[in-house]
Protein backbone atom coordinates (compact mmCIF):
# COMPACT_ATOMS: atom_id res chain seq x y z
CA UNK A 1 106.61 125.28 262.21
CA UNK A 2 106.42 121.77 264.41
CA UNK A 3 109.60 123.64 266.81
CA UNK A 4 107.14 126.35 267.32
CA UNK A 5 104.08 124.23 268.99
CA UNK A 6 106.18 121.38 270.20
CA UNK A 7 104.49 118.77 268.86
CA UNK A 8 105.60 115.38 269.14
CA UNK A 9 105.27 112.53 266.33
CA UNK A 10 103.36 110.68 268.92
CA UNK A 11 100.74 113.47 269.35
CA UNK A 12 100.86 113.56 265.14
CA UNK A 13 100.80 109.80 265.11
CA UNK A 14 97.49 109.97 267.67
CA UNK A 15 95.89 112.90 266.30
CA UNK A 16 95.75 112.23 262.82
CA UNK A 17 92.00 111.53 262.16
CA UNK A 18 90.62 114.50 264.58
CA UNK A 19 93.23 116.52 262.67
CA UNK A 20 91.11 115.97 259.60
CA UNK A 21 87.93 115.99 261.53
CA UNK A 22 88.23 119.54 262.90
CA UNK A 23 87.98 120.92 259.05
CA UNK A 24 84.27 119.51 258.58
CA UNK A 25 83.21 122.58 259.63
CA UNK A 26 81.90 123.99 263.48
CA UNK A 27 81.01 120.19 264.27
CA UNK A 28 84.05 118.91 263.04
CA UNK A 29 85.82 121.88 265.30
CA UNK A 30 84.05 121.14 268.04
CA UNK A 31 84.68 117.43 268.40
CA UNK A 32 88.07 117.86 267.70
CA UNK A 33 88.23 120.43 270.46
CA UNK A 34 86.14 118.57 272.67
CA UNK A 35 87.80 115.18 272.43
CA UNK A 36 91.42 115.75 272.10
CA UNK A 37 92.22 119.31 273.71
CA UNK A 38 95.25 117.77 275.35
CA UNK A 39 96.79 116.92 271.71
CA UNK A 40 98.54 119.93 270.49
CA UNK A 41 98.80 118.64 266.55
CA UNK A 42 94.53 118.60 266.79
CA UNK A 43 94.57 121.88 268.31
CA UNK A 44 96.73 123.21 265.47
CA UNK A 45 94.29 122.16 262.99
CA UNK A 46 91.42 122.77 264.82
CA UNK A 47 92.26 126.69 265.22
CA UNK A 48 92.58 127.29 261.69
CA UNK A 49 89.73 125.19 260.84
CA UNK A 50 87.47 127.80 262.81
CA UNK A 51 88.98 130.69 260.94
CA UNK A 52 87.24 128.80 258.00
CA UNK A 53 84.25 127.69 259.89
CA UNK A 54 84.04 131.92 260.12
CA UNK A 55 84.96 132.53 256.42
CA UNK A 56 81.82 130.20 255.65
CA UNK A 57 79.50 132.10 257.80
CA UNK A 58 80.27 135.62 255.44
CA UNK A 59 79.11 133.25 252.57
CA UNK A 60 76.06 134.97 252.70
CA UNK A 61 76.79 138.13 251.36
CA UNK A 62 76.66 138.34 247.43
CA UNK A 63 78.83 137.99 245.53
CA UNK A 64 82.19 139.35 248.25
CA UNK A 65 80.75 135.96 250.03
CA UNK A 66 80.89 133.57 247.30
CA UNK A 67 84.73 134.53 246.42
CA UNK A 68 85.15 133.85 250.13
CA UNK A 69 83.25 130.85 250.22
CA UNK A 70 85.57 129.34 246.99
CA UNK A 71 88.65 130.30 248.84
CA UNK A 72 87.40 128.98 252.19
CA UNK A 73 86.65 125.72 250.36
CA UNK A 74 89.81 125.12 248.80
CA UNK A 75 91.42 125.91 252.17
CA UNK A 76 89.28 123.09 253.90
CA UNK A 77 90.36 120.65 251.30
CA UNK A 78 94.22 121.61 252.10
CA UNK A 79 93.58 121.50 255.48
CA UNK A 80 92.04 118.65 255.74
CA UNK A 81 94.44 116.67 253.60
CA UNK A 82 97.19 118.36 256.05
CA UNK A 83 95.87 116.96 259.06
CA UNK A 84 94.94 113.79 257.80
CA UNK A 85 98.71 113.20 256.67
CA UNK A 86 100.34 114.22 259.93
CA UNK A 87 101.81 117.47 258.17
CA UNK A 88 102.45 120.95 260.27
CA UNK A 89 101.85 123.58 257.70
CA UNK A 90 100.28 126.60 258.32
CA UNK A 91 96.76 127.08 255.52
CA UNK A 92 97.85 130.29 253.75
CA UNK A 93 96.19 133.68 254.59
CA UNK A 94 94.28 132.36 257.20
CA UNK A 95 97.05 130.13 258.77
CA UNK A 96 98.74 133.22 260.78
CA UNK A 97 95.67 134.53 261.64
CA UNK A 98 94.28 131.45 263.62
CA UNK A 99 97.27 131.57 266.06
CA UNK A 100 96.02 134.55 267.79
CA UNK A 101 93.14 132.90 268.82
CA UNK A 102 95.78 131.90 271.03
CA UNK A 103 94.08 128.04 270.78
CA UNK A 104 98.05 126.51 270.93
CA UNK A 105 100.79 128.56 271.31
CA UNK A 106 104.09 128.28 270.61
CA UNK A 107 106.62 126.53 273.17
CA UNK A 108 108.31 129.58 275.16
CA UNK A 109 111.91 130.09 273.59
CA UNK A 110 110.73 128.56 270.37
CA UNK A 111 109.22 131.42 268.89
CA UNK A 112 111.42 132.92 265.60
CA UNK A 113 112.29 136.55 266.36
CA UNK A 114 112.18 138.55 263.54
CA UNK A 115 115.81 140.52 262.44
CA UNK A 116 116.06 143.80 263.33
CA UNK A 117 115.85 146.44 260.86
CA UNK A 118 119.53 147.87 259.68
CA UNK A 119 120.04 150.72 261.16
CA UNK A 120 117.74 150.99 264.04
CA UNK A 121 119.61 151.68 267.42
CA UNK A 122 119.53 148.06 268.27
CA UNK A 123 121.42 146.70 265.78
CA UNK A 124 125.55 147.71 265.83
């Protein structure tokens, strides 16, 4: 996943603590955001910490809100831990889903192409 973003050890190295930061919720996004936009290892936390700041916000539905709620929870505790350690790892489930915000994207030319199905007219 690091090939994808580009990100360097020094940007990992300076943007451990904000890394960890963006997960306490829309403050913690926000002066992770704020602060160290140019650092693309705090922007890769900081994305999928706002898919969880959003998961926290349908808490308030019964019961469909709590199970999200648990799951968003546990997710904040991985990703926190992630970006506290300096580790690239998309959260599962909601991971995938924060890179369309389009927040970082991936390097041009480093992006994995899927394989082509067998036997579409592509493929000889």
């Amino acid at each position: 996943m690091a090939n994808e973003f580009n990100i360097t050890p020094e940007e990992i190295e300076d943007g451990k603590t904000m890394g960890g930061i963006a997960y306490f919720g829309i403050l913690g996004f926000l002066i992770a955001f704020l602060t160290k936009r140019e650092n693309k290892y705090v922007m890769y936390h900081a994305q999928q910490s706002l898919i969880i700041v959003i998961c926290f916000l349908v808490v308030v539905i019964p019961v469909i809100g709590w199970l999200i709620g648990i799951g968003a929870f546990v997710l904040f505790i991985i990703g926190m831990l992630n970006g506290f350690k300096g580790e690239i790892k998309p959260l599962p489930l909601v991971g995938n889903l924060a890179f369309k915000f389009g927040i970082l994207k991936p390097e041009a030319g480093n992006v994995p192409q899927a394989p082509e199905a067998p036997g579409s007219p592509d493929v000889e």
